[in-house]
N, C-alpha and C. Protein backbone atom coordinates (compact mmCIF):
# COMPACT_ATOMS: atom_id res chain seq x y z
N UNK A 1 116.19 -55.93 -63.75
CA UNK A 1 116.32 -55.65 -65.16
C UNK A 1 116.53 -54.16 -65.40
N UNK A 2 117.07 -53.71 -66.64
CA UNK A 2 117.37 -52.44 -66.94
C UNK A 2 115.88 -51.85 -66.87
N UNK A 3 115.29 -52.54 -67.79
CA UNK A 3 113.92 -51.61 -67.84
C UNK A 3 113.01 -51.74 -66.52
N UNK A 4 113.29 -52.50 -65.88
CA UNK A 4 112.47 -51.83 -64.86
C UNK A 4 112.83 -50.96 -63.75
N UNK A 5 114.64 -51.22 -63.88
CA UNK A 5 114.86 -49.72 -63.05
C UNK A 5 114.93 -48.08 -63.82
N UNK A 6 114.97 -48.27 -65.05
CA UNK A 6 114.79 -47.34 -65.66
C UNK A 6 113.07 -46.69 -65.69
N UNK A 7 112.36 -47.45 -65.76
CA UNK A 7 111.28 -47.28 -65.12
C UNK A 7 110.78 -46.55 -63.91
N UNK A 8 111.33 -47.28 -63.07
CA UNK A 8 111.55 -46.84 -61.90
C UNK A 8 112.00 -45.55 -61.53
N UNK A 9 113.16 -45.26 -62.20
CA UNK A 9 113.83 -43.86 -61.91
C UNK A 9 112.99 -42.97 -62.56
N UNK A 10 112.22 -43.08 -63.94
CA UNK A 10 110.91 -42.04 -64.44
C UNK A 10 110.16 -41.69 -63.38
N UNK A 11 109.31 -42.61 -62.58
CA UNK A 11 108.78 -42.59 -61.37
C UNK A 11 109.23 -41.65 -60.57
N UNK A 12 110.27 -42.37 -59.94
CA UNK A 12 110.69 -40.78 -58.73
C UNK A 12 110.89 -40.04 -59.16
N UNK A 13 111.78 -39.74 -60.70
CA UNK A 13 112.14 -38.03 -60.82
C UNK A 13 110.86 -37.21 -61.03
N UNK A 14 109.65 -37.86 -61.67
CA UNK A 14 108.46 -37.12 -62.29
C UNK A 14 107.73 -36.85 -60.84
N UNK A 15 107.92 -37.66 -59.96
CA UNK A 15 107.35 -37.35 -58.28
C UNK A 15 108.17 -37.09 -57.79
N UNK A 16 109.42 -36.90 -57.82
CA UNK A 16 110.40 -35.75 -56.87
C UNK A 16 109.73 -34.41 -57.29
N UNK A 17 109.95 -34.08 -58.45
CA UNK A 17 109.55 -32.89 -59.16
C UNK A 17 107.93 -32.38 -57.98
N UNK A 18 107.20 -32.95 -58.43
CA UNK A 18 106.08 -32.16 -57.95
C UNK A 18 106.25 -32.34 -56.23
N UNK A 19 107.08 -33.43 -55.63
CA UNK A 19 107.54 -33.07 -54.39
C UNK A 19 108.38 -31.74 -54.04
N UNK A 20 109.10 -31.40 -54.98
CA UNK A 20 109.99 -30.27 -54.31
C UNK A 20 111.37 -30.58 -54.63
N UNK A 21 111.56 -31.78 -54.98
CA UNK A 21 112.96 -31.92 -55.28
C UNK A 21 113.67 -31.91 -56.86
N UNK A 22 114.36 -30.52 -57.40
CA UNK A 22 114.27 -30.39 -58.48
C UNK A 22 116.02 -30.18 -58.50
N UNK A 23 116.94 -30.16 -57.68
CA UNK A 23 117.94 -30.10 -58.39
C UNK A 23 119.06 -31.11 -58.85
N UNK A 24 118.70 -31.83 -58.94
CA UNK A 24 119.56 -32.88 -58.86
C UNK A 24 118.49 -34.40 -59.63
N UNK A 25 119.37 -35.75 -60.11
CA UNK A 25 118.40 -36.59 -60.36
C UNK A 25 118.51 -37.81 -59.48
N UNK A 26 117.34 -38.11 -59.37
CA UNK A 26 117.73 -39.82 -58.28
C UNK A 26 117.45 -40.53 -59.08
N UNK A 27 118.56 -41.53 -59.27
CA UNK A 27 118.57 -42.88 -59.55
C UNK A 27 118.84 -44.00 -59.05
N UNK A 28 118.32 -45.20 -59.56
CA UNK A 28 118.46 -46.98 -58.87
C UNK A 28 119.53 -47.33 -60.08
N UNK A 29 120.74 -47.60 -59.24
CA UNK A 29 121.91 -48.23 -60.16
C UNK A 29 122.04 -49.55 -59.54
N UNK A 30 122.46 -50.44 -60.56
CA UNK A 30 122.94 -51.45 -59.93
C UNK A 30 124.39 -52.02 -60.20
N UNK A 31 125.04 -52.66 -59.28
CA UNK A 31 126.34 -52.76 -59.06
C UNK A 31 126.59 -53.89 -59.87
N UNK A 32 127.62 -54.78 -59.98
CA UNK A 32 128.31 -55.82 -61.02
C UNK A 32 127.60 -57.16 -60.42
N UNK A 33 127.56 -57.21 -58.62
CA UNK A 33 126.84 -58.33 -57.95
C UNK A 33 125.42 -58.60 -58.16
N UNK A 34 124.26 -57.29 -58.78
CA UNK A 34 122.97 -57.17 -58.90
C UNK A 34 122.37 -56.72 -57.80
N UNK A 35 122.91 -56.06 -57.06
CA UNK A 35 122.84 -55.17 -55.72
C UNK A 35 122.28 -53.80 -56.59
N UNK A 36 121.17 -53.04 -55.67
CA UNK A 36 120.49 -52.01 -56.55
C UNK A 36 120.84 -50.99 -55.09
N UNK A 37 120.78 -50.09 -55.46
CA UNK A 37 121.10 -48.50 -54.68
C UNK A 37 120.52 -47.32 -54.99
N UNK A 38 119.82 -46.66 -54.07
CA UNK A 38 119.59 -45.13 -54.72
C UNK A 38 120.96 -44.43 -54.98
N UNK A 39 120.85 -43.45 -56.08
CA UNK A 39 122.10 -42.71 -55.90
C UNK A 39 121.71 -40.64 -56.63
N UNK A 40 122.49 -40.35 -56.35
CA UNK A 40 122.10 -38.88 -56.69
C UNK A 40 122.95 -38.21 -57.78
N UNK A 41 122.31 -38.13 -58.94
CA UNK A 41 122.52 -37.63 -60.61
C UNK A 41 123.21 -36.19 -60.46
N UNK A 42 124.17 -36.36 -60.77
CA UNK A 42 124.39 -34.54 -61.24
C UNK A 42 125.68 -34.94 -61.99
N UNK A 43 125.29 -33.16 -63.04
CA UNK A 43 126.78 -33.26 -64.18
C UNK A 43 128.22 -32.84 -63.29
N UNK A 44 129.28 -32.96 -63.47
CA UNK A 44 129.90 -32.54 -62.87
C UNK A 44 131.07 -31.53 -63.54
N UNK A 45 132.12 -31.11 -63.15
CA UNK A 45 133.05 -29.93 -63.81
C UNK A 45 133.62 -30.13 -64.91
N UNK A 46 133.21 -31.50 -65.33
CA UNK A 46 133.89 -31.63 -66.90
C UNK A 46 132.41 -31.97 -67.39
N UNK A 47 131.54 -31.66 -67.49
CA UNK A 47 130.52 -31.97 -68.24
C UNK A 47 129.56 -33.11 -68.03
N UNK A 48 130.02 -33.92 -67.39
CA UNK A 48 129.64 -35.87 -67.33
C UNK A 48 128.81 -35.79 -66.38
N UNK A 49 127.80 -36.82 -66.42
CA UNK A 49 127.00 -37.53 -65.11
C UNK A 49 127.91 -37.81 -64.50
N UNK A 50 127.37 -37.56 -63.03
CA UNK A 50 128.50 -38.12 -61.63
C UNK A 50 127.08 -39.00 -60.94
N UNK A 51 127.39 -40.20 -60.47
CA UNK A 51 126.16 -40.63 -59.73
C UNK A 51 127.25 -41.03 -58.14
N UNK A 52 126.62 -40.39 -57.07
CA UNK A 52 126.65 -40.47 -55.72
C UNK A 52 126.10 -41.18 -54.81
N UNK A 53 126.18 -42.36 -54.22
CA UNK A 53 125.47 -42.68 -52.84
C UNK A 53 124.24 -41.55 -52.49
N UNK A 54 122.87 -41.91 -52.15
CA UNK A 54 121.97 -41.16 -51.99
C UNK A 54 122.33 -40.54 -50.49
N UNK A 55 122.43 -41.41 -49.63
CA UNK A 55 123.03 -41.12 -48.53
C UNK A 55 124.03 -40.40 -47.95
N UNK A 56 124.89 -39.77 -48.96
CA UNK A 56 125.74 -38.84 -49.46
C UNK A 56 125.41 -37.28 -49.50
N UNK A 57 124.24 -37.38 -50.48
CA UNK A 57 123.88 -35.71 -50.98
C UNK A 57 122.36 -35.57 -50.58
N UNK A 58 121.50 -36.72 -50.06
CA UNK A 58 120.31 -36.59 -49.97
C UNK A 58 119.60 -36.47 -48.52
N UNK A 59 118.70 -35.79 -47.92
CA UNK A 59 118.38 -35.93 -46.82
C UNK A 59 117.60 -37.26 -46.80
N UNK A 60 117.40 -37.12 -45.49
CA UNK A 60 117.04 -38.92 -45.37
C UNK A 60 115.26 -38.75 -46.10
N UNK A 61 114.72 -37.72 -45.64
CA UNK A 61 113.24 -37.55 -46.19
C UNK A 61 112.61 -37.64 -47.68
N UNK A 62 114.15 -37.10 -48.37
CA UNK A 62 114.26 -37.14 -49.87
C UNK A 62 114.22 -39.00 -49.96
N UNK A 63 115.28 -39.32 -49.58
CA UNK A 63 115.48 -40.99 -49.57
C UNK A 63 114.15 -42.11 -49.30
N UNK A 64 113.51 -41.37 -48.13
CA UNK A 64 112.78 -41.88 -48.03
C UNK A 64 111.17 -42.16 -49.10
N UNK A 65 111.16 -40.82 -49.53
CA UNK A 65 110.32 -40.70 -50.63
C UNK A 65 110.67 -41.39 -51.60
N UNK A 66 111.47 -41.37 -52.10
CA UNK A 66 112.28 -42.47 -53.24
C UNK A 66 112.34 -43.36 -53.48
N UNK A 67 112.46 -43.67 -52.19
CA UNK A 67 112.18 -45.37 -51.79
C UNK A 67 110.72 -46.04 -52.03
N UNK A 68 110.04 -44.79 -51.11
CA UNK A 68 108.60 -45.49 -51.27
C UNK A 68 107.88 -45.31 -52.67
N UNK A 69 107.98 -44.16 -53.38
CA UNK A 69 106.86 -43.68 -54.10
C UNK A 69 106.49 -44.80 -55.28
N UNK A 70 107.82 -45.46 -56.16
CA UNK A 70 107.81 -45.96 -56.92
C UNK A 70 106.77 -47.31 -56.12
N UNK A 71 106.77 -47.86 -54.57
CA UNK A 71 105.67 -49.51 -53.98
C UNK A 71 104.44 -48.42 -54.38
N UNK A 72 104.34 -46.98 -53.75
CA UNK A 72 102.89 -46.85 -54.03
C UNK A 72 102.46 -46.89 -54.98
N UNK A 73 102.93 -46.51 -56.05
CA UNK A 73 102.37 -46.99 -57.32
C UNK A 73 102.48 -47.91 -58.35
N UNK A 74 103.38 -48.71 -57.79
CA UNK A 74 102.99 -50.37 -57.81
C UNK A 74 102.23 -50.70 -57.77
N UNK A 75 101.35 -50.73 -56.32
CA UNK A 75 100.10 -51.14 -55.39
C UNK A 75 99.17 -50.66 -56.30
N UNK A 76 99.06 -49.59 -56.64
CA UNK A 76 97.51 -48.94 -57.43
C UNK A 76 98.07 -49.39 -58.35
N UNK A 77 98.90 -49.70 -59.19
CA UNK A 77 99.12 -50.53 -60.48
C UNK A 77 98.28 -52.40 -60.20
N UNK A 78 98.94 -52.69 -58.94
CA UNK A 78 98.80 -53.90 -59.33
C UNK A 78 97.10 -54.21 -58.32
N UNK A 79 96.83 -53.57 -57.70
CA UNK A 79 95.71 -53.69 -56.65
C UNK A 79 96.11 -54.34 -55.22
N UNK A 80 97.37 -54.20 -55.13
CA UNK A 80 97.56 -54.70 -53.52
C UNK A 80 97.41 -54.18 -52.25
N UNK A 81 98.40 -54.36 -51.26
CA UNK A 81 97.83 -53.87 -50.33
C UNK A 81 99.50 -53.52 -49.61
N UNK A 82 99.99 -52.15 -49.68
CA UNK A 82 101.08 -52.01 -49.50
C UNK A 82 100.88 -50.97 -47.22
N UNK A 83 102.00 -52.06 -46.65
CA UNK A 83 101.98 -51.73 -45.60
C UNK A 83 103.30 -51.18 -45.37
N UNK A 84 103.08 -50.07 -44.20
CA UNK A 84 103.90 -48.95 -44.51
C UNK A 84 103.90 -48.93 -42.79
N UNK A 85 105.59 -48.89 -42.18
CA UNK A 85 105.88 -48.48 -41.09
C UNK A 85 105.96 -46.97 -40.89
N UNK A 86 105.11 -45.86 -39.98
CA UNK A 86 105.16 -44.38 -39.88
C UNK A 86 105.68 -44.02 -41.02
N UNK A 87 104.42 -44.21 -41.95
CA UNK A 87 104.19 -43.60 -43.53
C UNK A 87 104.61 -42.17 -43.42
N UNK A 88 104.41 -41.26 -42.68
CA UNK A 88 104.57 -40.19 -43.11
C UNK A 88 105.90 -39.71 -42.26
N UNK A 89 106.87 -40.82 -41.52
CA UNK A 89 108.14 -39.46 -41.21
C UNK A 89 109.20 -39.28 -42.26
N UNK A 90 109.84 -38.16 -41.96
CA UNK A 90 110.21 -37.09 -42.68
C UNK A 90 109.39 -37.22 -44.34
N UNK A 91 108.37 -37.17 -44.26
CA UNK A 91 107.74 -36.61 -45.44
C UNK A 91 106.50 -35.50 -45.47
N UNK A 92 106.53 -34.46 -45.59
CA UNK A 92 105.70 -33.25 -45.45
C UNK A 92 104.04 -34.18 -45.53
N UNK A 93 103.28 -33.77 -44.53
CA UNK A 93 101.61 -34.19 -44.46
C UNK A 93 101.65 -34.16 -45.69
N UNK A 94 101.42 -32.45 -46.37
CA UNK A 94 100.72 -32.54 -46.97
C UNK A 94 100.88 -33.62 -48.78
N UNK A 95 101.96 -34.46 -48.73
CA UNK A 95 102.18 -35.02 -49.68
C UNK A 95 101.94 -36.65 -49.36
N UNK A 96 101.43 -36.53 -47.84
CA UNK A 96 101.07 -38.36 -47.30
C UNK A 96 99.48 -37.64 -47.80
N UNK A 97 99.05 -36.89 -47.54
CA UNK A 97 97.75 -36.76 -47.52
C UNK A 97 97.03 -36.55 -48.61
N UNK A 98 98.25 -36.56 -49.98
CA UNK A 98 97.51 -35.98 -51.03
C UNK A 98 97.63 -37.97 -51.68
N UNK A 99 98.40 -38.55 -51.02
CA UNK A 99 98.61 -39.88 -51.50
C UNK A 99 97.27 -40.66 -51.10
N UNK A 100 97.27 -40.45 -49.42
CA UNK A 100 96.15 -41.43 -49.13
C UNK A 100 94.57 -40.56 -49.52
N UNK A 101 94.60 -39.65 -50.38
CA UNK A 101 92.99 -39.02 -50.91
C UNK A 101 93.06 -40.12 -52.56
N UNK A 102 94.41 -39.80 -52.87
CA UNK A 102 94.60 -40.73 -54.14
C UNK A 102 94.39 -42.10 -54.44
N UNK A 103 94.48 -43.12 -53.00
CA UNK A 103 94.17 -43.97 -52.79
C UNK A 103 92.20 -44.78 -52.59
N UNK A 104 91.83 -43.56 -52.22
CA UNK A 104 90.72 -43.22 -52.15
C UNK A 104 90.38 -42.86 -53.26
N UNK A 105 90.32 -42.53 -54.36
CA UNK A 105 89.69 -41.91 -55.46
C UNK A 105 89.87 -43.23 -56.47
N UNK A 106 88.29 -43.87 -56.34
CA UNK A 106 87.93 -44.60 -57.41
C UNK A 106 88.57 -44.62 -59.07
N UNK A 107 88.57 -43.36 -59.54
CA UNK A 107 88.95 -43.11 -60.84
C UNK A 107 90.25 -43.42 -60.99
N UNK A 108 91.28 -43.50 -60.12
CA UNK A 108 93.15 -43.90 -59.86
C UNK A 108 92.87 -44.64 -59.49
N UNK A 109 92.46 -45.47 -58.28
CA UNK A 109 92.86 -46.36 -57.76
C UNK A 109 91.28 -47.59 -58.26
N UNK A 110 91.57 -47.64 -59.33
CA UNK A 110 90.34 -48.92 -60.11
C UNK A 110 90.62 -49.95 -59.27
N UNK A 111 91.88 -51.26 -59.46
CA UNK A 111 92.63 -52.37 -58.37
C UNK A 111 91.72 -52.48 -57.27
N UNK A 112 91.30 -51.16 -56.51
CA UNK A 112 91.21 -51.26 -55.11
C UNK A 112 92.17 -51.35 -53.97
N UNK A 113 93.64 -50.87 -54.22
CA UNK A 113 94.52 -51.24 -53.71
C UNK A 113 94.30 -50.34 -52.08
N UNK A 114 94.92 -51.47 -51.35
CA UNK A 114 94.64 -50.62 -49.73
C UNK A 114 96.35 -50.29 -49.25
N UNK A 115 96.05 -49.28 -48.62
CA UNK A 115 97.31 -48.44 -47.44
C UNK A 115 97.05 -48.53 -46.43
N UNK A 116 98.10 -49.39 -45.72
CA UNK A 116 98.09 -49.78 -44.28
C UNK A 116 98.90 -49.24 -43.52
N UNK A 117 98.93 -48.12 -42.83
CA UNK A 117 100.13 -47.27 -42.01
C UNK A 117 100.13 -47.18 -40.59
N UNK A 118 100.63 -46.78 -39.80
CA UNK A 118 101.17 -46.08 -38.39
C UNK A 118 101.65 -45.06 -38.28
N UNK A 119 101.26 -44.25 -37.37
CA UNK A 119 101.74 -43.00 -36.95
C UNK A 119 101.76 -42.65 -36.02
N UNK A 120 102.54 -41.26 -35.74
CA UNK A 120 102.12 -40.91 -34.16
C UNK A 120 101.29 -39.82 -34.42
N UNK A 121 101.17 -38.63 -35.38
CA UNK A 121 100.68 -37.58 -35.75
C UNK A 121 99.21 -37.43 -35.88
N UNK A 122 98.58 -37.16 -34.87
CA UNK A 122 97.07 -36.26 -34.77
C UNK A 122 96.39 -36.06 -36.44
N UNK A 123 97.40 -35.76 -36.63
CA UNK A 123 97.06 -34.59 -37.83
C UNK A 123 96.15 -35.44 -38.70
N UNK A 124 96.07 -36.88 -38.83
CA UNK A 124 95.26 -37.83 -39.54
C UNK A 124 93.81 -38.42 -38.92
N UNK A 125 94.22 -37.73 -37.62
CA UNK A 125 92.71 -37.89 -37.19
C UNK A 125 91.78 -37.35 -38.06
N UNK A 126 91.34 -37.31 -38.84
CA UNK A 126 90.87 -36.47 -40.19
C UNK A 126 89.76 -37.29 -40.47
N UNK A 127 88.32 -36.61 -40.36
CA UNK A 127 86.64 -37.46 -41.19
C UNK A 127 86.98 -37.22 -42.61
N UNK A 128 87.59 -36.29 -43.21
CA UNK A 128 87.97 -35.92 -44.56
C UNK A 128 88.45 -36.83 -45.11
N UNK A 129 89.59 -37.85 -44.35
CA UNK A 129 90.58 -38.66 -45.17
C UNK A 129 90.30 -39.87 -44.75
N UNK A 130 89.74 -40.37 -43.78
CA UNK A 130 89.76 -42.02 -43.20
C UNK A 130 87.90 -41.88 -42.88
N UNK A 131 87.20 -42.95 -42.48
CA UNK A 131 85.96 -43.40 -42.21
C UNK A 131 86.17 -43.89 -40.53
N UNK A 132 85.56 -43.58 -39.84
CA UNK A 132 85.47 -44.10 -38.39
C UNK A 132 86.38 -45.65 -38.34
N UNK A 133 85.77 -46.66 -39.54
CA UNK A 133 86.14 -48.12 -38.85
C UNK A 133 87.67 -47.84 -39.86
N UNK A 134 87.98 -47.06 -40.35
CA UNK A 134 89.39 -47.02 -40.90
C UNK A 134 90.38 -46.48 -39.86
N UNK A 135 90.00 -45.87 -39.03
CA UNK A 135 90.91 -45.22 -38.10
C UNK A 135 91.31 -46.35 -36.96
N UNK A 136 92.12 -46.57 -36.50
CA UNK A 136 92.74 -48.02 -35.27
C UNK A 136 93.51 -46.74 -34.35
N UNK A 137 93.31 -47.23 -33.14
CA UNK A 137 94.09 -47.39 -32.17
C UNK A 137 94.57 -48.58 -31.29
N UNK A 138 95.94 -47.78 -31.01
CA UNK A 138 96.52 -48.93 -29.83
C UNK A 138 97.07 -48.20 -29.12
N UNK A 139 96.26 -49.43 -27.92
CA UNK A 139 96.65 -48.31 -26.44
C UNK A 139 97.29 -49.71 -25.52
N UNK A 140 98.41 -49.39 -24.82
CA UNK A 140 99.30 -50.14 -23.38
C UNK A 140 99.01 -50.11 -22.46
N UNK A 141 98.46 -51.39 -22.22
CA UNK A 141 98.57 -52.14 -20.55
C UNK A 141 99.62 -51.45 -20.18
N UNK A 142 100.13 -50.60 -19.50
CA UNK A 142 101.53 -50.07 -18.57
C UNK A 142 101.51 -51.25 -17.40
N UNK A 143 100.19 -52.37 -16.84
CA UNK A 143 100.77 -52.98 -15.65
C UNK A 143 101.27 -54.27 -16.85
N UNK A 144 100.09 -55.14 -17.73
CA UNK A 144 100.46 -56.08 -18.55
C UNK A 144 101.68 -56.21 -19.83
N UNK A 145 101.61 -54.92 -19.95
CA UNK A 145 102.41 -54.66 -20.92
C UNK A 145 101.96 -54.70 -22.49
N UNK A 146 100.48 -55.49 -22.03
CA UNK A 146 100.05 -55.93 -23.58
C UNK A 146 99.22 -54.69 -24.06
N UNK A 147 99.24 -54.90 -25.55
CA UNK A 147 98.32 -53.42 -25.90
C UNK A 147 97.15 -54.31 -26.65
N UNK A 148 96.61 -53.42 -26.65
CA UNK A 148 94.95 -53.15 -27.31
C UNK A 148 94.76 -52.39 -28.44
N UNK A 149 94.41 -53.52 -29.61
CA UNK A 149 93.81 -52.70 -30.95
C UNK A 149 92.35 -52.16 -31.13
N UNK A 150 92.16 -51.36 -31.29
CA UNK A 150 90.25 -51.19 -31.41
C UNK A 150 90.10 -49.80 -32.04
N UNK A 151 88.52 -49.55 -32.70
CA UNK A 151 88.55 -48.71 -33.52
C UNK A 151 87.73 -47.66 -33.23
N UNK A 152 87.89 -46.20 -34.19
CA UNK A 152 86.96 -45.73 -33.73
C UNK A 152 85.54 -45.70 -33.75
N UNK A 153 85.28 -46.53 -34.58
CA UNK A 153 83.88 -46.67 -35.24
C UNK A 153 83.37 -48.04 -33.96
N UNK A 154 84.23 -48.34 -33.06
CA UNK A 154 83.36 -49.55 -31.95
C UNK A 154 82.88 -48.38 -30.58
N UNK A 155 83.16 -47.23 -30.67
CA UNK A 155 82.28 -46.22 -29.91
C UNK A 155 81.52 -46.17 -30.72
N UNK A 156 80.31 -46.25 -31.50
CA UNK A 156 79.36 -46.44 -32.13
C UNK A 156 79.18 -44.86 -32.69
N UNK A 157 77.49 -44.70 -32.55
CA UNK A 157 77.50 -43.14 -32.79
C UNK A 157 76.38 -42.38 -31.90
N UNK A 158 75.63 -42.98 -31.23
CA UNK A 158 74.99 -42.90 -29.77
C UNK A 158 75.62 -42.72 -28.95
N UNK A 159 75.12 -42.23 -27.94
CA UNK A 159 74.88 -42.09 -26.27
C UNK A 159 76.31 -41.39 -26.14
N UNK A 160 76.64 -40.99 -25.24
CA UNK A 160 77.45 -40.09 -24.34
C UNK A 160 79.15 -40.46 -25.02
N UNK A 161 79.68 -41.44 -25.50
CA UNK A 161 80.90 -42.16 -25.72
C UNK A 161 80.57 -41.93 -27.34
N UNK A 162 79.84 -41.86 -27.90
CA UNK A 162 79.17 -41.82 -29.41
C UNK A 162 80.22 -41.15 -30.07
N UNK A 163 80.66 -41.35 -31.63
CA UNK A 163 81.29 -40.45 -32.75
C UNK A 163 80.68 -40.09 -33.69
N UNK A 164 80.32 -38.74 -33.77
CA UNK A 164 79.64 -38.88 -35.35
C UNK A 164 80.94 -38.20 -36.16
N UNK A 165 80.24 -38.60 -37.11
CA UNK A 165 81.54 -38.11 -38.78
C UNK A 165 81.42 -36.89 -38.72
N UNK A 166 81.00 -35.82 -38.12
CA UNK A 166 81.44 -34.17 -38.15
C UNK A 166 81.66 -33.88 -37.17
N UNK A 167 82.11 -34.66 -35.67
CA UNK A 167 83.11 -34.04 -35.34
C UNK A 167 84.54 -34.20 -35.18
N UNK A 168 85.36 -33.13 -34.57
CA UNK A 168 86.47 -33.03 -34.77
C UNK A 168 87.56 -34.05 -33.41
N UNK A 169 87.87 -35.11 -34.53
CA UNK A 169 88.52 -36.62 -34.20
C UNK A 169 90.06 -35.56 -32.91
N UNK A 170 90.63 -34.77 -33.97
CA UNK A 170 91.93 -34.64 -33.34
C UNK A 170 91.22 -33.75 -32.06
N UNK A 171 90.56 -33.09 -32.04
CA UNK A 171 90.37 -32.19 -30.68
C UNK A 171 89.65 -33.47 -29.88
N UNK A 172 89.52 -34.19 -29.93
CA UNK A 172 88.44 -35.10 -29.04
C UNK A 172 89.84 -36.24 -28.80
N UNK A 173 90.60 -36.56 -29.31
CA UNK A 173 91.85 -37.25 -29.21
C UNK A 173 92.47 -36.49 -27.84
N UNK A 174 92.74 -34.99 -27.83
CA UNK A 174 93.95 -34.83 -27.26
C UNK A 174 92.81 -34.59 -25.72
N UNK A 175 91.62 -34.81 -25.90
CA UNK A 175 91.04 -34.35 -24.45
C UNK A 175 90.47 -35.74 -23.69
N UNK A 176 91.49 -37.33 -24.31
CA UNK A 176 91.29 -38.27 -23.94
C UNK A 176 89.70 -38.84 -24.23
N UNK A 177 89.10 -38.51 -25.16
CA UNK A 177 87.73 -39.35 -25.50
C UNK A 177 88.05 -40.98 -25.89
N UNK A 178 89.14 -40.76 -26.51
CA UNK A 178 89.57 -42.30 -27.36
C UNK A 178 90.27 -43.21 -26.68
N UNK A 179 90.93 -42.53 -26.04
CA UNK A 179 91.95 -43.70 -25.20
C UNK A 179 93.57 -43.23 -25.90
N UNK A 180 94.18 -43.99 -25.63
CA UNK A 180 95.65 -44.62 -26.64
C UNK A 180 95.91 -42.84 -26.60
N UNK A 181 96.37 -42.74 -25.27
CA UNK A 181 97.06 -41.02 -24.96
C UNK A 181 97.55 -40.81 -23.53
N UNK A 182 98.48 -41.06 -23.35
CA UNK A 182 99.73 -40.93 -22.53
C UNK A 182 100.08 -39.45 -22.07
N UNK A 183 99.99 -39.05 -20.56
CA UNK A 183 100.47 -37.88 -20.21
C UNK A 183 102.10 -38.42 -20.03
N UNK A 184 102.96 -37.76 -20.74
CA UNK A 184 104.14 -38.21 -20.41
C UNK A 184 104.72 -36.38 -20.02
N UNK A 185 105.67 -36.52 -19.35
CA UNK A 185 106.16 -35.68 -18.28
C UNK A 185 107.67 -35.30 -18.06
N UNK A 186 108.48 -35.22 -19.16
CA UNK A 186 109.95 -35.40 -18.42
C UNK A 186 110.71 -34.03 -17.58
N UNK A 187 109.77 -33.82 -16.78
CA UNK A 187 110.14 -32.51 -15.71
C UNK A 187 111.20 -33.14 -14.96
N UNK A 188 110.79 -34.09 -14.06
CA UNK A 188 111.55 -34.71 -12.86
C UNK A 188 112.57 -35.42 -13.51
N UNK A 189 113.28 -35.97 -14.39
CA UNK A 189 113.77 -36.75 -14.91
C UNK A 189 114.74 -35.47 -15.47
N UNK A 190 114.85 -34.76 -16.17
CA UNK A 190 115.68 -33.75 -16.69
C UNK A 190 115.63 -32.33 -15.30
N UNK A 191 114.99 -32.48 -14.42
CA UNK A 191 115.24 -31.46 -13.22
C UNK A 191 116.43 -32.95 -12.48
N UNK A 192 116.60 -34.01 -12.73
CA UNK A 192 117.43 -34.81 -11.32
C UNK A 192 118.55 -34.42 -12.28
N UNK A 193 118.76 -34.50 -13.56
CA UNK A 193 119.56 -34.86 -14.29
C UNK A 193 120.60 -33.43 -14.45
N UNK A 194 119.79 -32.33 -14.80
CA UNK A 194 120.26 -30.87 -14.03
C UNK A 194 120.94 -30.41 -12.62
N UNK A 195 120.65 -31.11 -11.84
CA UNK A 195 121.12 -31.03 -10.33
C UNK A 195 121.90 -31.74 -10.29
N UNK A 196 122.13 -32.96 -10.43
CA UNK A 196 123.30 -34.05 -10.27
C UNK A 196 124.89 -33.48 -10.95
N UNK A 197 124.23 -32.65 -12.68
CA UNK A 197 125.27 -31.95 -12.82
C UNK A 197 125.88 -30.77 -12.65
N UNK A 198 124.84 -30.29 -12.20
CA UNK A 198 125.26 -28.75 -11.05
C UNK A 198 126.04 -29.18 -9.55
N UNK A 199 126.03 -30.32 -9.19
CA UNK A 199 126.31 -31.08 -8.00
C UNK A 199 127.99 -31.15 -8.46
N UNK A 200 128.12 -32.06 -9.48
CA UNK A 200 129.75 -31.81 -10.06
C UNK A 200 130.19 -31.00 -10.59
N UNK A 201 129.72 -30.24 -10.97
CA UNK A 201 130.15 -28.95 -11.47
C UNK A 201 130.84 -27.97 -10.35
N UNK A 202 130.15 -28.32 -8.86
CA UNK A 202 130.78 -27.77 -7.68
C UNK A 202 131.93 -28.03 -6.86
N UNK A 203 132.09 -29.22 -8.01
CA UNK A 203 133.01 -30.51 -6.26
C UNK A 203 134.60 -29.71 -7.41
């Protein structure tokens, strides 16, 4: 419907804005079939709106925000439970992080609506932003292949393996306390790959 993509487009431009994105407008047009598209607003040399393919004038991070911002606040509109593949790439932390504190704050989020994400980034190892049994890992069988979900809050908060809520999740992550951390290595693999072409480079 008109009004709800018009809606919609209030949404992102009023949260592009405090994202950073101020020159230009994004909009959801839809085509003659009822096919909907982001596209990118600007006047052009005779005066007129020109609307563009987003994919065109927009980085993909812009796009991506665009896309999402209008489900997240759906979700705290409607109280659901919006799941999100690596919520935060190309979108600056500090604007995943000001979302999932928002999600958290009783007074916005009345519904109760939950955020379900993945990442690869440390940076959320955070007591500030998640609760022990909110934080998941998954770690790979390399012989089975199968992985393992489990949390941090099933190291309890006792004895030697113990977590308490003040200390620091990401420094205890990268010195293998948790598991689900991979020394990966590509020395030998880009040193064969170097020589093989120094090898033809000679013949």
């Amino acid at each position: 419907k008109i009004e709800e993509i018009s809606f919609i487009n209030d949404i992102i431009n009023e949260g592009a804005k405090l994202f950073g994105i101020n020159s230009n407008g994004l909009v959801y047009v839809s085509d003659d079939n009822g096919k909907t598209s982001l596209g990118s607003s600007f006047m052009n040399n005779k005066g007129k709106e020109a609307i563009i393919p987003a994919e065109i004038y927009e980085s993909y991070g812009t796009i991506r925000f665009a896309n999402m911002f209008p489900l997240v606040t759906l979700v705290l509109v409607t109280g659901g439970v919006l799941v999100v593949d690596e919520f935060d790439a190309s979108i600056h932390p500090m604007a995943v992080m000001n979302i999932i504190t928002i999600f958290h704050n009783d007074e916005i989020n009345k519904h109760h609506a939950q955020l379900v994400f993945n990442t690869h980034n440390p940076i959320f190892l955070n007591a500030n932003l998640f609760r022990r049994d909110e934080i998941k890992f998954v770690e790979r069988d390399h012989d089975t292949h199968c992985s393992m979900h489990y949390s941090l809050s099933d190291f309890g908060t006792a004895g030697e393996n113990g977590v308490r809520k003040n200390e620091d999740y990401m420094k205890n992550y990268f010195i293998d306390r948790y598991g689900a951390l991979d020394n990966i290595d590509f020395s030998s693999c880009i040193t064969k790959f170097i020589k093989k072409q120094n090898e033809r480079n000679l013949k």
